[in-house]
N, C-alpha and C. Protein backbone atom coordinates (compact mmCIF):
# COMPACT_ATOMS: atom_id res chain seq x y z
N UNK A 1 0.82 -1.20 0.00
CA UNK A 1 0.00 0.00 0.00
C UNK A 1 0.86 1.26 0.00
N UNK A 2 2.36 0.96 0.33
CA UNK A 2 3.23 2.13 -0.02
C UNK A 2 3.06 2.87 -1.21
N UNK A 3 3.71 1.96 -2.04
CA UNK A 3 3.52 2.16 -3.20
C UNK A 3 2.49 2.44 -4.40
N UNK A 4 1.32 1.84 -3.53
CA UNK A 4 -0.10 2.01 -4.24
C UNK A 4 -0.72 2.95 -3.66
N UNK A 5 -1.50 3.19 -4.70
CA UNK A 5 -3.08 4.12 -3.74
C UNK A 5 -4.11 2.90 -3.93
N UNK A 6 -4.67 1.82 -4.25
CA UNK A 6 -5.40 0.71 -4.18
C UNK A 6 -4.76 -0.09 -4.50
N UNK A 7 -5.42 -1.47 -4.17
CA UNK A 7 -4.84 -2.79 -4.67
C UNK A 7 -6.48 -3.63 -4.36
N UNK A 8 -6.86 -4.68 -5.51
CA UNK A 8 -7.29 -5.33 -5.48
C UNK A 8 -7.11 -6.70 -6.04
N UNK A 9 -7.56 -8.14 -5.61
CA UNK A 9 -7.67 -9.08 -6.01
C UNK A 9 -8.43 -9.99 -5.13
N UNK A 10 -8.08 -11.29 -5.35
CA UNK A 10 -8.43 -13.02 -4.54
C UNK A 10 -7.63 -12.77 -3.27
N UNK A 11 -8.38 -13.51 -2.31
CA UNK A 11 -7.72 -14.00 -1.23
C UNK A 11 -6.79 -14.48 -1.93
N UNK A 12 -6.37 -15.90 -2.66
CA UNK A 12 -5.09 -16.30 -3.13
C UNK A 12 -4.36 -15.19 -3.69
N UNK A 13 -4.04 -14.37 -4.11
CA UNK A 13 -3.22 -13.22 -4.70
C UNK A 13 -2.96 -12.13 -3.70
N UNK A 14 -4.40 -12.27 -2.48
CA UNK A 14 -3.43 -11.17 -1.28
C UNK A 14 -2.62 -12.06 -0.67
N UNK A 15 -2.63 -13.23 -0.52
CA UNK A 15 -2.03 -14.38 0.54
C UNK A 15 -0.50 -14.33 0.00
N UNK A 16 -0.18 -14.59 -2.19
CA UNK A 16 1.05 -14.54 -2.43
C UNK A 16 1.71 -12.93 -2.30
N UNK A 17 0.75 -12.53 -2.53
CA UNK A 17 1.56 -10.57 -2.31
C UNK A 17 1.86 -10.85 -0.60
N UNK A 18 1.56 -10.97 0.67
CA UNK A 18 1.67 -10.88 1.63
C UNK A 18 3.29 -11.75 1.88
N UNK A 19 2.92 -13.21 1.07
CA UNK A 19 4.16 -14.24 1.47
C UNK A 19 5.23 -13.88 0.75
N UNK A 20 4.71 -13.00 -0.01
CA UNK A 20 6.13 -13.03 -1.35
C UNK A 20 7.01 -11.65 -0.66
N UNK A 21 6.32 -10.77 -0.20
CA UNK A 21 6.60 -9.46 0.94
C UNK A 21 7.19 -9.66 1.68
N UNK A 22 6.72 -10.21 2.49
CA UNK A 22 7.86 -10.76 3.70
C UNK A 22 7.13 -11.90 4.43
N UNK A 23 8.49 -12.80 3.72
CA UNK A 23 8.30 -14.11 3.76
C UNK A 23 8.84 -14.83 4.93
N UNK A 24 9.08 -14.17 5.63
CA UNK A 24 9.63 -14.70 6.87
C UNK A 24 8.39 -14.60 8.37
N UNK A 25 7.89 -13.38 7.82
CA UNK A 25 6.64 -13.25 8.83
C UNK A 25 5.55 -14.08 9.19
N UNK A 26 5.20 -14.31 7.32
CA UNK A 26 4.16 -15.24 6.82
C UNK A 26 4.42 -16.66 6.51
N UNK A 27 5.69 -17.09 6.92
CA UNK A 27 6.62 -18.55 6.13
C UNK A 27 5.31 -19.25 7.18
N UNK A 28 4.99 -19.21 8.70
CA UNK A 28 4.32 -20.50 9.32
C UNK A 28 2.86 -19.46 9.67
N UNK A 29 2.61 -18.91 8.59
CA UNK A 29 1.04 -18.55 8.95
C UNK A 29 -0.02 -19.34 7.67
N UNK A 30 -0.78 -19.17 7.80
CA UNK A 30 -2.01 -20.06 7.22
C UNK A 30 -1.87 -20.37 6.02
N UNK A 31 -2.56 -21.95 5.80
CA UNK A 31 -2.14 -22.42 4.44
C UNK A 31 -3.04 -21.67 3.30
N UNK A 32 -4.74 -21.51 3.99
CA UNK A 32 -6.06 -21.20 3.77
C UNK A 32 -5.46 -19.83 3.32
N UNK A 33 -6.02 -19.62 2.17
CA UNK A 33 -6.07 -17.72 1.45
C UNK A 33 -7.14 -17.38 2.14
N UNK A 34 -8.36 -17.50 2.54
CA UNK A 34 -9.64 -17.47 3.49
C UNK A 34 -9.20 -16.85 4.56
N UNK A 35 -8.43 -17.20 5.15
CA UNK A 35 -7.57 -17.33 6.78
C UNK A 35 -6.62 -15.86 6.81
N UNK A 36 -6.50 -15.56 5.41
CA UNK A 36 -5.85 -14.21 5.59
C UNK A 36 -6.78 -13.05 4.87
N UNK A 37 -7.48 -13.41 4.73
CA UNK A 37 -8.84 -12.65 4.64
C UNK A 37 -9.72 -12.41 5.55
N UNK A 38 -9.51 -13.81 6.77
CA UNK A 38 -10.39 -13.50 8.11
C UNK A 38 -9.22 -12.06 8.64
N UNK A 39 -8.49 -12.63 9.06
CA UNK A 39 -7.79 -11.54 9.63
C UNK A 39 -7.34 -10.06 9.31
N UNK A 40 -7.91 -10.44 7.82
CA UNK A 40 -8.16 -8.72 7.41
C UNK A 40 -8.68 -7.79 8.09
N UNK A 41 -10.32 -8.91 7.94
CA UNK A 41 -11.34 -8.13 8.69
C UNK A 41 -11.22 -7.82 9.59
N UNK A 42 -10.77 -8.63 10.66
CA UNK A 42 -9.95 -8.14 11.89
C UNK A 42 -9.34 -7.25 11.73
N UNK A 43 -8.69 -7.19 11.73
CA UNK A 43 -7.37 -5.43 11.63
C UNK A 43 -8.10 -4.53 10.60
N UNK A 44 -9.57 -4.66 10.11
CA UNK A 44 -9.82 -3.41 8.92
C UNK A 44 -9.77 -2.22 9.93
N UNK A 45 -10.60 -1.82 11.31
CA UNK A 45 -10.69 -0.97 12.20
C UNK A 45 -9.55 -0.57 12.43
N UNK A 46 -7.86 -1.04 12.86
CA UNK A 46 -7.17 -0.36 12.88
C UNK A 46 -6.34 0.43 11.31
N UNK A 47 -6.59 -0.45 10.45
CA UNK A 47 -6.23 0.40 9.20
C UNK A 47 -6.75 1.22 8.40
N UNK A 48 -8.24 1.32 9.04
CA UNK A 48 -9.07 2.59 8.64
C UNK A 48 -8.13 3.68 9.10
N UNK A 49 -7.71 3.55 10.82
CA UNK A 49 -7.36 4.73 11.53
C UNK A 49 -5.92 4.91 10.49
N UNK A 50 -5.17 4.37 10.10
CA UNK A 50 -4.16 4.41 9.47
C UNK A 50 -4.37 5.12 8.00
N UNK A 51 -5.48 4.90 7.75
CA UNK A 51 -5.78 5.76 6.22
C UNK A 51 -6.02 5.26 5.36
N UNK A 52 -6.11 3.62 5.98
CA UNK A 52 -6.11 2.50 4.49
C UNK A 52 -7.68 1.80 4.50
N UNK A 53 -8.44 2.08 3.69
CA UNK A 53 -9.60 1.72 3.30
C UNK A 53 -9.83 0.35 2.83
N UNK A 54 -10.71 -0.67 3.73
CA UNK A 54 -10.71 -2.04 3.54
C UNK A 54 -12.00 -2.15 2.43
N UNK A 55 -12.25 -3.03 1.70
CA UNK A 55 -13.45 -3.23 1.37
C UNK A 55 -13.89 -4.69 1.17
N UNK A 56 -14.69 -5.50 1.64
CA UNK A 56 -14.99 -6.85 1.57
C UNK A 56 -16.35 -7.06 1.05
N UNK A 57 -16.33 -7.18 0.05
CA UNK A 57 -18.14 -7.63 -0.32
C UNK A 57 -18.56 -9.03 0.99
N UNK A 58 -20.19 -9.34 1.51
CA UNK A 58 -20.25 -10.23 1.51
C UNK A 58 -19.89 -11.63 0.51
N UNK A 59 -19.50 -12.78 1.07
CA UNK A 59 -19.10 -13.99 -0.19
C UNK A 59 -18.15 -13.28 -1.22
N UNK A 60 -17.31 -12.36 -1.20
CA UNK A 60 -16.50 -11.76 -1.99
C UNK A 60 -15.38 -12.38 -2.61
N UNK A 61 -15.28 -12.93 -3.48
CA UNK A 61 -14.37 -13.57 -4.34
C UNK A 61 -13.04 -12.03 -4.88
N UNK A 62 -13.37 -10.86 -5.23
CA UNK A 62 -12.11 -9.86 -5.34
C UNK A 62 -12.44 -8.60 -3.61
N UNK A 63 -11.73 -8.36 -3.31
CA UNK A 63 -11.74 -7.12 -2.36
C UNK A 63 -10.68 -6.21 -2.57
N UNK A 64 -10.92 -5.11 -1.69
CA UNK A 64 -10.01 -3.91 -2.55
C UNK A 64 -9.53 -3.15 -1.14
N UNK A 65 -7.96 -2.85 -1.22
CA UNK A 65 -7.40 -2.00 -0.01
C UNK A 65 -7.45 -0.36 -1.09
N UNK A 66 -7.39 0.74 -0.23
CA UNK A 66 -7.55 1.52 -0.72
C UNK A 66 -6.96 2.84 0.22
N UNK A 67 -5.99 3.35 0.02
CA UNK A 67 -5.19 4.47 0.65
C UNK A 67 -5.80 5.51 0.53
N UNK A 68 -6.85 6.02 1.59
CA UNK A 68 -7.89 6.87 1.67
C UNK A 68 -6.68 8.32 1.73
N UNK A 69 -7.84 9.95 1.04
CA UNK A 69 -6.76 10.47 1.43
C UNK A 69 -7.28 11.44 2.84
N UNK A 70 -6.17 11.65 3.02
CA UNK A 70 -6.06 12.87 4.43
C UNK A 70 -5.93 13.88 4.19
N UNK A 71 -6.68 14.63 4.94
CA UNK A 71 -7.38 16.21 5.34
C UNK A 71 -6.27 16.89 6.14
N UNK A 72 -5.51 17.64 5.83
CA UNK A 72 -4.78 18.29 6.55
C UNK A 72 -5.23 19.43 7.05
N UNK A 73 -5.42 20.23 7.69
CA UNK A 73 -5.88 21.36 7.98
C UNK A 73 -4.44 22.80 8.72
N UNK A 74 -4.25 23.61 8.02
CA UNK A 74 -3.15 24.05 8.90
C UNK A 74 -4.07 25.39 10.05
C-alpha cells in the first residue's frame, strides 16, 4: 500500500503478495487464502485509523485496499 493508492484481487493473490513481501513473517502462517482474509477483517478498524480503506463484499471472491486520502488542515 506504499507504493499504491489501491490494490485489489483473490484472497489467493493477497495471501502470495503478503508471502512473497515478507516471507519470513508469513513462512508459518495459514495455508487457507480465506484465513488471511479472516484476519483482514480483523485489523480493517485499525487500518481505517491508518488511512487504508478495507473493502470486503459479503461472499467476496475480489476485495479492494484503498489508501484513503487525508485532510490536513493548517
Amino acid at each position: 500500500m506504499q507504493e499504491k493508492r489501491e490494490w485489489s484481487g483473490t484472497a489467493k493473490q493477497f495471501k502470495e503478495l503478503l508471502s512473497n513481501q515478507f516471507p519470513d513473517a508469513f513462512a508459518k502462517w495459514y495455508r487457507a487464502p480465506s484465513k488471511f482474509v479472516d484476519e483482514l477483517k480483523r485489523i480493517a478498524p485499525e487500518l481505517q485509523q491508518e488511512g487504508v480503506e478495507v473493502r470486503i463484499p459479503p461472499e467476496a471472491i475480489l476485495f479492494t485496499l484503498k489508501r484513503m486520502k487525508t485532510n490536513t488542515t493548517s
